[in-house]
Structure formats: C-alpha cells, structure tokens
N, C-alpha and C. Protein backbone atom coordinates (compact mmCIF):
# COMPACT_ATOMS: atom_id res chain seq x y z
N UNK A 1 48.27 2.65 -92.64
CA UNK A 1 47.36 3.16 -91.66
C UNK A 1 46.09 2.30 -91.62
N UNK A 2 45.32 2.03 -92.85
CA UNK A 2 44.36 0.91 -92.80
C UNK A 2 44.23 -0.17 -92.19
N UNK A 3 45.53 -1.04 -92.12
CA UNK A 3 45.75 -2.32 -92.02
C UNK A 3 46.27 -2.04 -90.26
N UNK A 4 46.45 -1.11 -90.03
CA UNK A 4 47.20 -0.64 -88.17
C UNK A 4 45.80 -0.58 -87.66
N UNK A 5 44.80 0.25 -88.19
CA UNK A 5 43.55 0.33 -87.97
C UNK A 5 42.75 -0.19 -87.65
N UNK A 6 42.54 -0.71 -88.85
CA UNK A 6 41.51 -2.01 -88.72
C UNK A 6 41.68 -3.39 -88.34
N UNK A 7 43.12 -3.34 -88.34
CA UNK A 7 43.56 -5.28 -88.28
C UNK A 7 43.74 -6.02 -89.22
N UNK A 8 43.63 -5.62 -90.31
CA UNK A 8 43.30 -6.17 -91.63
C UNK A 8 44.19 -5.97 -92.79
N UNK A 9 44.48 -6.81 -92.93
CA UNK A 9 45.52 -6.74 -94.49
C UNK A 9 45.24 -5.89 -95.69
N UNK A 10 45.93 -4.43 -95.97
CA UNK A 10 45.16 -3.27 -96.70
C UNK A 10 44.13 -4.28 -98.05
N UNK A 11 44.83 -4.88 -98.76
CA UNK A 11 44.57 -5.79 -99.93
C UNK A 11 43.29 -6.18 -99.69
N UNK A 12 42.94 -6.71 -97.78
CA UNK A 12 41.58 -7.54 -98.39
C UNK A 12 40.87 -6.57 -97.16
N UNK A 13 41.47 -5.70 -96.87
CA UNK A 13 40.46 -4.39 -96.46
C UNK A 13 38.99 -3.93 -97.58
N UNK A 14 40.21 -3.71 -98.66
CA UNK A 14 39.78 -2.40 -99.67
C UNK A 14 38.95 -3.78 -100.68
N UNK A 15 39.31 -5.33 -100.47
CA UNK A 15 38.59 -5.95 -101.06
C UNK A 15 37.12 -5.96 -100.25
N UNK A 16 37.40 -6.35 -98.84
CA UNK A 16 35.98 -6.38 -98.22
C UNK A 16 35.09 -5.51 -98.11
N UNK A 17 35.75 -4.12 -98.06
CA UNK A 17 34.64 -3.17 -97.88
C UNK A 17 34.89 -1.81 -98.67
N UNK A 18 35.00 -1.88 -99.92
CA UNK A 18 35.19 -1.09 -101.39
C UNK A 18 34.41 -1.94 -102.76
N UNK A 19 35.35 -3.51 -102.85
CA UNK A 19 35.20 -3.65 -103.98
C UNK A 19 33.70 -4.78 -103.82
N UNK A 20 34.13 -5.52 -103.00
CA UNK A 20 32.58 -6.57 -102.67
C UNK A 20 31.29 -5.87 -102.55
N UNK A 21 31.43 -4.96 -101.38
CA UNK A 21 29.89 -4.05 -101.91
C UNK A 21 29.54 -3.53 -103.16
N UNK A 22 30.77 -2.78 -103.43
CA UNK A 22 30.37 -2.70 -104.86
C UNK A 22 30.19 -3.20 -106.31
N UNK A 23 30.40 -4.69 -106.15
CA UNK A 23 30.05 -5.48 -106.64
C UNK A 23 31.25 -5.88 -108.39
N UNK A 24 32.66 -5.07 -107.28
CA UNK A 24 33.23 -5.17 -108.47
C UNK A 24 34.37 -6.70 -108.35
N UNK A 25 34.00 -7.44 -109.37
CA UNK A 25 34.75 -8.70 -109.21
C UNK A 25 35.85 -8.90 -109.95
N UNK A 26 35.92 -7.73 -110.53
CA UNK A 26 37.37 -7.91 -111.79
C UNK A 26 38.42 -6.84 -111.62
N UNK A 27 38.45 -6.18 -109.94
CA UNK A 27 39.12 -5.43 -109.62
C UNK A 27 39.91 -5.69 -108.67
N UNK A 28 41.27 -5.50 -108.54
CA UNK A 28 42.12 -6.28 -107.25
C UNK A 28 43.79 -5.33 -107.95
N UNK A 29 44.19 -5.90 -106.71
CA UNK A 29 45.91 -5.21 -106.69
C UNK A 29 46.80 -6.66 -106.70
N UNK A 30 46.78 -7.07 -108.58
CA UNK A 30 47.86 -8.18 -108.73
C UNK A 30 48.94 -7.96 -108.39
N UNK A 31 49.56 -9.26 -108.34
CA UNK A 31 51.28 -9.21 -108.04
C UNK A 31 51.36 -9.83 -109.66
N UNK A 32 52.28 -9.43 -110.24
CA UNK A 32 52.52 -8.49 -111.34
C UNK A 32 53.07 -10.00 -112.22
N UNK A 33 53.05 -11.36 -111.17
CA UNK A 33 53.59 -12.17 -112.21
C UNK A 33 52.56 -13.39 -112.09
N UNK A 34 51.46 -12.31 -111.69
CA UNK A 34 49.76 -13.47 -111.79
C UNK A 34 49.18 -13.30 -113.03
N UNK A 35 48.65 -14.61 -113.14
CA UNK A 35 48.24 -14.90 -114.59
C UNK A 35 46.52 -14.41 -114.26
N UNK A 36 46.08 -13.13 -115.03
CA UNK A 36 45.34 -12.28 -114.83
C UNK A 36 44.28 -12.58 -115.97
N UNK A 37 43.19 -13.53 -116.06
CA UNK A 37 42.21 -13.29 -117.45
C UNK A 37 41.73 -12.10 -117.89
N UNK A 38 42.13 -11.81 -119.07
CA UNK A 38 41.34 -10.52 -119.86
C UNK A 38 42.07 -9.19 -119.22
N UNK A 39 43.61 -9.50 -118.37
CA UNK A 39 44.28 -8.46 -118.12
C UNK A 39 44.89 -7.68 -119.72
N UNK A 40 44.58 -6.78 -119.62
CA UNK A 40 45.51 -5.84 -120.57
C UNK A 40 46.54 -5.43 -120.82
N UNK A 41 47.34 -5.58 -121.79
CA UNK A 41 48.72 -5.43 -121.58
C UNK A 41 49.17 -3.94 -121.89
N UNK A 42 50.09 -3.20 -120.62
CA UNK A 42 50.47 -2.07 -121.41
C UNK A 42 51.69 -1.50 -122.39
N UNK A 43 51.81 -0.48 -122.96
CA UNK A 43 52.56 -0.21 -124.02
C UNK A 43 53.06 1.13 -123.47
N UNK A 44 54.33 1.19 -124.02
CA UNK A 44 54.93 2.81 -123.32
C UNK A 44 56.03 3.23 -124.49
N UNK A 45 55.87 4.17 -124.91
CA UNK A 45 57.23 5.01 -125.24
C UNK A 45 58.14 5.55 -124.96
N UNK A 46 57.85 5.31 -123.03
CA UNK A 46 59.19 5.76 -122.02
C UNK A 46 59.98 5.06 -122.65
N UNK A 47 60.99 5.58 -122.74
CA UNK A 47 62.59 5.40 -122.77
C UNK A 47 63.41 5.97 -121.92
N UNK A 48 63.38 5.03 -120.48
CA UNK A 48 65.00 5.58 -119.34
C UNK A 48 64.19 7.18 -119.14
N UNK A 49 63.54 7.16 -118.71
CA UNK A 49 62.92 8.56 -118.07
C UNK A 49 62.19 9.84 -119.22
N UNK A 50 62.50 9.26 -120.45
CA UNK A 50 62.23 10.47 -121.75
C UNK A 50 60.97 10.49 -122.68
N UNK A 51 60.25 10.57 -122.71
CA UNK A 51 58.91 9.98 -123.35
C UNK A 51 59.00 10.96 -124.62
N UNK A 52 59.23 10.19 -126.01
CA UNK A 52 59.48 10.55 -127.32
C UNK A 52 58.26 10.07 -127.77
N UNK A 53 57.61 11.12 -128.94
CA UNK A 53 56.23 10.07 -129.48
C UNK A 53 56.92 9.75 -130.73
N UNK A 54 58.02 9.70 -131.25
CA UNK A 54 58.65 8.86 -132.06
C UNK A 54 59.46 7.71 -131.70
N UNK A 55 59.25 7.56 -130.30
CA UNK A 55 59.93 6.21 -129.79
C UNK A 55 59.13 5.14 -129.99
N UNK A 56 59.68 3.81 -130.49
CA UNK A 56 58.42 2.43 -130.43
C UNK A 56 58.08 2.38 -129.20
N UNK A 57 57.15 1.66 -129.36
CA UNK A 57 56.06 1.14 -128.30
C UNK A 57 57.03 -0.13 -128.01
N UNK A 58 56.76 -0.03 -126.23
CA UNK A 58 57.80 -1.40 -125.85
C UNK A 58 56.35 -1.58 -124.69
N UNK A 59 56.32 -3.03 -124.27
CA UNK A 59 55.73 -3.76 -123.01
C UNK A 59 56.12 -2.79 -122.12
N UNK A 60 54.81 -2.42 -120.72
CA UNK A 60 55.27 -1.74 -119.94
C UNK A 60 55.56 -2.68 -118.66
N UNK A 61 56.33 -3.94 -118.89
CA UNK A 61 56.39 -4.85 -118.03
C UNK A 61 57.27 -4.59 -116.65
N UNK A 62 58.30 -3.89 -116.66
CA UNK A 62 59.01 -3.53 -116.14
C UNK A 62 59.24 -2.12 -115.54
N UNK A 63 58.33 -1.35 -115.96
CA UNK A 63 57.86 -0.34 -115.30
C UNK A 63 56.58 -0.51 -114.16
N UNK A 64 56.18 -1.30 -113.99
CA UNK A 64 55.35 -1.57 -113.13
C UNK A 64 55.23 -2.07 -112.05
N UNK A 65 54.64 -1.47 -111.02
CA UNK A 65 54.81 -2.56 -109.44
C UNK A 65 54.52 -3.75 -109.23
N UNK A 66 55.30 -4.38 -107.90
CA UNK A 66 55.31 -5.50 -107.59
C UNK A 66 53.37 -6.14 -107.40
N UNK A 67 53.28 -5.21 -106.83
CA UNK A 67 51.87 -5.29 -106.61
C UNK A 67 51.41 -3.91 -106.18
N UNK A 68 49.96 -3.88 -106.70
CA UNK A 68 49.35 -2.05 -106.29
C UNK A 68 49.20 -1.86 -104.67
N UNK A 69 49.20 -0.51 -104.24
CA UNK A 69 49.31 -0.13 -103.31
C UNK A 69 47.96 0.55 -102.97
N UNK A 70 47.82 1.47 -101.80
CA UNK A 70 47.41 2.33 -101.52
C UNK A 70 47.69 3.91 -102.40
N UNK A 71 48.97 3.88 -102.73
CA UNK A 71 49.69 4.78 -104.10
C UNK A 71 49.36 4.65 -105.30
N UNK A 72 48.58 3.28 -106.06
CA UNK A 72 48.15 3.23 -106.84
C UNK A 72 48.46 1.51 -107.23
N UNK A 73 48.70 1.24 -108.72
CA UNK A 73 48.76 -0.09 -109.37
C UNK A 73 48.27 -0.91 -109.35
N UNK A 74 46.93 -0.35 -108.76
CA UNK A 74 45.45 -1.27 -108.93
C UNK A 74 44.99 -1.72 -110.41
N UNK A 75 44.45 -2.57 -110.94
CA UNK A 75 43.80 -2.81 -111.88
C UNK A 75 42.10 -3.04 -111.72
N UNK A 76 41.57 -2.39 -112.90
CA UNK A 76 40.22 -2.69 -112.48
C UNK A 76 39.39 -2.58 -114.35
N UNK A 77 38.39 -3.03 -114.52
CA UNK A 77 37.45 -2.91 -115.90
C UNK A 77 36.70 -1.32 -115.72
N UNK A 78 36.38 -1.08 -117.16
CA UNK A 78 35.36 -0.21 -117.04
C UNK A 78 34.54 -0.26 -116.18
N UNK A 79 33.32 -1.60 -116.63
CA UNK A 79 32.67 -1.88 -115.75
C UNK A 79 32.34 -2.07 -113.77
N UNK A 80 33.57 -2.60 -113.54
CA UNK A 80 33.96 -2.15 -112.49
C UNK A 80 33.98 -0.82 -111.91
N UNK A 81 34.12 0.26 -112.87
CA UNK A 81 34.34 1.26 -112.17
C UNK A 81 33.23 1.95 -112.18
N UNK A 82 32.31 1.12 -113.42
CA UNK A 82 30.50 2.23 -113.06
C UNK A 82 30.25 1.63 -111.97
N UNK A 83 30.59 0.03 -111.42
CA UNK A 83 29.78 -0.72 -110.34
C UNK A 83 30.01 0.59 -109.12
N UNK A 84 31.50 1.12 -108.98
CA UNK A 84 32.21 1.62 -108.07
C UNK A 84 31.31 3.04 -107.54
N UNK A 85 31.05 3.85 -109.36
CA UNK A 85 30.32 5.25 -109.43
C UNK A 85 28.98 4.59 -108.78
N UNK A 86 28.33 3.69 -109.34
CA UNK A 86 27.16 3.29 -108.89
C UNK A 86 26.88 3.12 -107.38
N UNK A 87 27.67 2.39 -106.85
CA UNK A 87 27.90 2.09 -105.48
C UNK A 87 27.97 3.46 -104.50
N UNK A 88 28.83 3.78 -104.74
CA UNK A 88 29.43 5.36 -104.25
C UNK A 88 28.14 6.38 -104.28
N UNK A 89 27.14 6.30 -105.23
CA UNK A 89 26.13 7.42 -105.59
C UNK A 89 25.29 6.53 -104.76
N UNK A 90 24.95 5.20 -104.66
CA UNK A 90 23.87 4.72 -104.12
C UNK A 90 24.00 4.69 -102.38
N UNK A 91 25.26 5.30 -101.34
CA UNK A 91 25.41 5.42 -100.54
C UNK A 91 25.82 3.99 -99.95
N UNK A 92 26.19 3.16 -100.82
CA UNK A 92 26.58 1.37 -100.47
C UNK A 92 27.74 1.42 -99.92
N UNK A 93 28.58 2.04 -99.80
CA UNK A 93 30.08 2.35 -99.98
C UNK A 93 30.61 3.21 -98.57
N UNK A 94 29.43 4.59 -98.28
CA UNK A 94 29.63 4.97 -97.24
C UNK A 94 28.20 5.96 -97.07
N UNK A 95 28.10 6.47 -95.63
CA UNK A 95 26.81 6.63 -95.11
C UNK A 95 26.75 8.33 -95.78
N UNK A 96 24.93 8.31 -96.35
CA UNK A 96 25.14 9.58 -97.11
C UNK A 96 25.84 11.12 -96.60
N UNK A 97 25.90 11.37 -95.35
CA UNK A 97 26.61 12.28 -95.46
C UNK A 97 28.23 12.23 -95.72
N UNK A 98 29.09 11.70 -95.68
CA UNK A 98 30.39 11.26 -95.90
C UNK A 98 30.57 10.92 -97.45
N UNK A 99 29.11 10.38 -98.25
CA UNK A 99 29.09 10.41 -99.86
C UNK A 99 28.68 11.79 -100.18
N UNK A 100 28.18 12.57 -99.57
CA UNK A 100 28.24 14.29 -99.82
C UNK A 100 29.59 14.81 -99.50
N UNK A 101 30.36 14.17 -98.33
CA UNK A 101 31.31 14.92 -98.33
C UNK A 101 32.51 14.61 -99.86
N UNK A 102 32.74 13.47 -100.38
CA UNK A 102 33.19 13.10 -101.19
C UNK A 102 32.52 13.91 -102.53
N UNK A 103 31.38 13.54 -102.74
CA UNK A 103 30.80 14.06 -103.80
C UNK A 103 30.60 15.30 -104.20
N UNK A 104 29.97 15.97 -102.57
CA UNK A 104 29.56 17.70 -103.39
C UNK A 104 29.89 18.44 -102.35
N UNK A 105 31.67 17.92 -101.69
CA UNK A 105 31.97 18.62 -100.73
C UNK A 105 31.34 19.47 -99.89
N UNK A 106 30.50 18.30 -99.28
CA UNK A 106 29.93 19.08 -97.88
C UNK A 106 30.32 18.75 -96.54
N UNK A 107 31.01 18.99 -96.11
CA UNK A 107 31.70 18.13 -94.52
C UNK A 107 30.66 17.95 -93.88
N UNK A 108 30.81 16.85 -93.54
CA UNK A 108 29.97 16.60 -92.03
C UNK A 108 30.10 17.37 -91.15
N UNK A 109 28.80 17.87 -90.32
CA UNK A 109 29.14 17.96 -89.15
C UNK A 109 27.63 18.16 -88.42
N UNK A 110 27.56 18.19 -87.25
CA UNK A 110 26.16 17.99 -86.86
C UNK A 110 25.49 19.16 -86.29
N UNK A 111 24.55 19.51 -86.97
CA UNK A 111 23.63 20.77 -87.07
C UNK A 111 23.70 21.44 -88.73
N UNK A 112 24.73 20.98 -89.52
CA UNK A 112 25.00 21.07 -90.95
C UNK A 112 23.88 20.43 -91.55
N UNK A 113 22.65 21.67 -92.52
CA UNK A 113 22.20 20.90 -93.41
C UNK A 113 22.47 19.99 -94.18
N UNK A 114 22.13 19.15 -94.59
CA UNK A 114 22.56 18.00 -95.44
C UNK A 114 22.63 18.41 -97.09
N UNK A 115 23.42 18.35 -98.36
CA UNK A 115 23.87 18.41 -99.38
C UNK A 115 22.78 18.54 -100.62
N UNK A 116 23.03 19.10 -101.10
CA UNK A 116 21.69 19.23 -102.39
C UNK A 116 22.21 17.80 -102.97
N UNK A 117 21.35 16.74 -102.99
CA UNK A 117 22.27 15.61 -103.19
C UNK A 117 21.64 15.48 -105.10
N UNK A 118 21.21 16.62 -105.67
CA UNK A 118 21.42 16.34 -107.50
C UNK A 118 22.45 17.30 -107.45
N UNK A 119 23.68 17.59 -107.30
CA UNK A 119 25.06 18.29 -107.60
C UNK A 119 26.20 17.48 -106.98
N UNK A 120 27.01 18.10 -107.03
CA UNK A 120 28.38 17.50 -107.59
C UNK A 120 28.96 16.26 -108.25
N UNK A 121 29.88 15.68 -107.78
CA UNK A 121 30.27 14.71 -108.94
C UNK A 121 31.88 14.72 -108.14
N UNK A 122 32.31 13.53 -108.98
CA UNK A 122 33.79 12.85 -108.26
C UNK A 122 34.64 12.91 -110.00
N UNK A 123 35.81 12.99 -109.81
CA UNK A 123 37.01 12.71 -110.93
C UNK A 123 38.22 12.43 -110.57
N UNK A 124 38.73 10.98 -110.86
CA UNK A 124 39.71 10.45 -110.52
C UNK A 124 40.59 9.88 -111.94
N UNK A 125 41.59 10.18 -111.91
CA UNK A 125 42.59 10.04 -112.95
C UNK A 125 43.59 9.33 -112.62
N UNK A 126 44.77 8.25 -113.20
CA UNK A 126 45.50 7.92 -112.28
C UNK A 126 46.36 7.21 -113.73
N UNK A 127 47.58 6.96 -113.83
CA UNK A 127 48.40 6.20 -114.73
C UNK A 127 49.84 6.20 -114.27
N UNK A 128 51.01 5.51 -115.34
CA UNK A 128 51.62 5.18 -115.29
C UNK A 128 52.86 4.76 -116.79
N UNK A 129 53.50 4.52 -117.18
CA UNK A 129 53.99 4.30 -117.93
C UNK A 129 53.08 3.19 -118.80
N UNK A 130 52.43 3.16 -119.70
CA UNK A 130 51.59 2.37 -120.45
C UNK A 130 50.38 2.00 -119.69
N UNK A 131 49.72 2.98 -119.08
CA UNK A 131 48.87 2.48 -117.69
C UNK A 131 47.93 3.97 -118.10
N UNK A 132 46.71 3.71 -118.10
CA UNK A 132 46.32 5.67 -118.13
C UNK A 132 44.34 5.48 -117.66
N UNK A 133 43.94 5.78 -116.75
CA UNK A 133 42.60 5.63 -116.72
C UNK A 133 42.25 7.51 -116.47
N UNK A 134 40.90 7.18 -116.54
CA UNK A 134 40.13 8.28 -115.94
C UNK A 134 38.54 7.44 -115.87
N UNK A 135 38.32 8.30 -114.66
CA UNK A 135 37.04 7.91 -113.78
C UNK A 135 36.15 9.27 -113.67
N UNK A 136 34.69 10.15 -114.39
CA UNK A 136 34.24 10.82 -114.13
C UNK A 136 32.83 10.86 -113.83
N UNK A 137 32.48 11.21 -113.03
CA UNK A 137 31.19 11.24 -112.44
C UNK A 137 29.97 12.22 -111.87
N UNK A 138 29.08 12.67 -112.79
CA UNK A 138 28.60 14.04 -112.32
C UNK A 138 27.10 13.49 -111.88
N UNK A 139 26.40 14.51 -111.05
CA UNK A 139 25.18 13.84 -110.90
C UNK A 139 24.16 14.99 -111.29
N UNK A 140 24.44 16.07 -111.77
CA UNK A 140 23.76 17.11 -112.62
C UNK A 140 24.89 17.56 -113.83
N UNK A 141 24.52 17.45 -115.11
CA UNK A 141 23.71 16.36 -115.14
C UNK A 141 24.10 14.78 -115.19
N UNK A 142 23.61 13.93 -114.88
CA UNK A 142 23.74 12.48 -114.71
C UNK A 142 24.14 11.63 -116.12
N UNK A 143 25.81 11.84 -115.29
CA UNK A 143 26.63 10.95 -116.81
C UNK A 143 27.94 10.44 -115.83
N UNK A 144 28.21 9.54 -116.68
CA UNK A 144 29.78 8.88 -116.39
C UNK A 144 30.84 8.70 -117.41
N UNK A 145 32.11 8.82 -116.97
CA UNK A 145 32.71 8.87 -118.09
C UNK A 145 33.96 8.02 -117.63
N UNK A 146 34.24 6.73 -118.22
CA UNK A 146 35.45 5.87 -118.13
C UNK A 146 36.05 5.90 -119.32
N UNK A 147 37.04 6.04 -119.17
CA UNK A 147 38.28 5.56 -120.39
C UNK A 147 39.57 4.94 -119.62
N UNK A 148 39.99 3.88 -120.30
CA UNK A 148 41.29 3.23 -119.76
C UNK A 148 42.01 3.39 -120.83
N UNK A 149 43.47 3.32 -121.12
CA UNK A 149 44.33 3.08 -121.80
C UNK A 149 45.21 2.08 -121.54
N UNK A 150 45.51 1.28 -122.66
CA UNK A 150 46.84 0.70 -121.98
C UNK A 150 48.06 1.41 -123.11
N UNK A 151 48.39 2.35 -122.64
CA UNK A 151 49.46 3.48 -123.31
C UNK A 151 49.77 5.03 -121.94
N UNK A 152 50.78 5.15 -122.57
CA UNK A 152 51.21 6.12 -121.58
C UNK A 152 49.98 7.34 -121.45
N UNK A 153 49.83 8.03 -119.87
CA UNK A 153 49.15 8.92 -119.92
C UNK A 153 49.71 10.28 -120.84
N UNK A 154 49.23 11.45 -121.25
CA UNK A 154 47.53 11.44 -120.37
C UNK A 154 46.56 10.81 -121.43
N UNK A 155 46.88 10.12 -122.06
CA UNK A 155 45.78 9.22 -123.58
C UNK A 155 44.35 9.20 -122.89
N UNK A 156 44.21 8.18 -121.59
CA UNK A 156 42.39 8.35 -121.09
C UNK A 156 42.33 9.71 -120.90
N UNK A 157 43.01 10.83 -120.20
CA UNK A 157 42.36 11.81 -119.75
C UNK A 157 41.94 12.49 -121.17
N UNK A 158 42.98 12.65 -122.12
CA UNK A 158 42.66 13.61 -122.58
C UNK A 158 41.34 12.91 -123.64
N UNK A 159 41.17 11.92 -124.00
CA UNK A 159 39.53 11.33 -124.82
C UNK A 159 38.64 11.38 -123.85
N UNK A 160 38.84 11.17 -122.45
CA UNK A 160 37.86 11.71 -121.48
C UNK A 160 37.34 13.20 -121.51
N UNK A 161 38.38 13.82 -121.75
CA UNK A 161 38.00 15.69 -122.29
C UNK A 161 37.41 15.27 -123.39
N UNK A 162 37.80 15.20 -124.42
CA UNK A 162 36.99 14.96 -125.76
C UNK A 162 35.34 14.38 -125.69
N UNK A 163 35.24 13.38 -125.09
CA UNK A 163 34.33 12.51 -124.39
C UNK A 163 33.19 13.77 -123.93
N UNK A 164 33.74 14.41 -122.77
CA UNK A 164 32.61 14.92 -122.16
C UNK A 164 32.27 16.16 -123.34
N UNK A 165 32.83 16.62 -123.92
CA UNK A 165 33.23 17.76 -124.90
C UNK A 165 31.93 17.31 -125.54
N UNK A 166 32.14 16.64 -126.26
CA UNK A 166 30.79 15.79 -127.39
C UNK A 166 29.43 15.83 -126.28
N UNK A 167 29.70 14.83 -125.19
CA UNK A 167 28.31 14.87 -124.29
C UNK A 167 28.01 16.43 -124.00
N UNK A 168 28.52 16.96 -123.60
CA UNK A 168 28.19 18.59 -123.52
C UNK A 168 27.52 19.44 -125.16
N UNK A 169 28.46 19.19 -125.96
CA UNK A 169 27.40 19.77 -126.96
C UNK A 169 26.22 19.07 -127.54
N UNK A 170 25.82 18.11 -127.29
CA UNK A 170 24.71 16.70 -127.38
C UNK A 170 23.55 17.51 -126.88
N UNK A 171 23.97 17.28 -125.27
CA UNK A 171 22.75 18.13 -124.61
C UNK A 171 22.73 19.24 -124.30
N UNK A 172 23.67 20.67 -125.56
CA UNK A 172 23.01 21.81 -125.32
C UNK A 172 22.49 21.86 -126.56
C-alpha cells in the first residue's frame, strides 16, 4: 500500500521518511546474505516447529527472511530505537496531533482538544526464532526501555518486565 501510494519503493519510503529524520543510521531491512557490520547473530532452540529449553542453541540462519517487510525482519540498534522514541516524542516523525494519536490515543479531529501531551507512551514488541526486541516508551513518567535479544522470544520482553519492575520500585 505504501509503495502504490506514494510511488516509492516501501524499503526507501520507510528509509526516507522514518529512519533519516530520525536519525537512525544503523537501521534498515537487510537481504539476509548482506554482509551487515556489528550485525548480531541469532540463536534458537526451535526445532521443526517445537521450542524445547533443553534443545541446543542452533544459528537462526534459516529461519529468517529474505529481507524485512512491512510484517517485520527489520533490524535496528538500541540506539536507533531511542533516536526513533526520541524522534516520535519530538513530533519529527509526524505532526503533533497524529503523535497524540499514536502516543496517548487521541484521534484527530477538528474541534478536538488537543492531548495532555505529559501522558501516554508507545510499546512495541516484535521477534522471531532467535530474534526478540522490545521497544517501551512512557512520557509520565519519562523513561525508555530497549532490550534486544538475539535468542528466541519472549527473552527481551520478559527483562523488559523485569526492567521496568526495578525502575518502578526505584522511583516509588
């Protein structure tokens, strides 16, 4: 739909106007037999559809797409992904009401007050067979929380629970 849309090849859509504003340079949708610096390699205990935690750890080379989609199999750094939270909160990304609607679910619409913009927050999770991130983002109070794995999910989500678990009893 992007690429019917706009004219534009989804790949350097979501490069031109996602990852360049946001200033993320170590984020892109490889084809899977590019030689990637400081790519991470993943690890899986799938076995043929069965995930044993007494199974070895094998390369998740072959579980993985040709190249990422719109469906997912993007690669990206931590860092990258505060540039992304950063971007996204700083309204770089899209015009502030549409970052309220994302953020502290407020739809647009016109005569609609505009968003208490110190509340809500975004959480995006996403993995794969030796593949496991989480992306969290609150703006009351004002924290972020990345974890990647390269191991089967849910490994980031669930140290991301742990994660905020600790920041939560910190600051009560």
């Amino acid at each position: 739909m992007i690429a019917r849309v706009s004219g534009e090849d989804y790949h350097d859509y979501v490069r031109k106007h996602i990852f360049q504003p946001a200033g993320m340079a170590d984020t892109d949708s490889y084809e899977a037999d590019a030689v990637v610096p400081n790519l991470a390699e993943g690890y899986t205990r799938d076995a043929e559809g069965e995930r044993a935690s007494n199974a070895p750890r094998r390369r998740n080379l072959y579980s993985r797409p040709a190249r990422g989609s719109a469906a997912g199999g993007g690669y990206s750094t931590a860092e990258d992904l505060l540039r992304f939270a950063s971007a996204l909160l700083a309204d770089r990304l899209l015009t502030p009401p549409w970052t309220d609607w994302i953020v502290a679910r407020v739809e647009p619409a016109p005569g609609k007050p505009p968003a208490d913009r110190t509340r809500g927050g975004i959480a995006y999770t996403g993995g794969a067979p030796g593949i496991n991130a989480a992306l969290e983002v609150d703006r009351d109070p004002a924290r972020t929380v990345i974890v990647l794995a390269n191991d089967d999910p849910p490994t980031a989500n669930r140290m991301a629970r742990k994660v905020r678990r600790l920041i939560d009893a910190i600051q009560n």
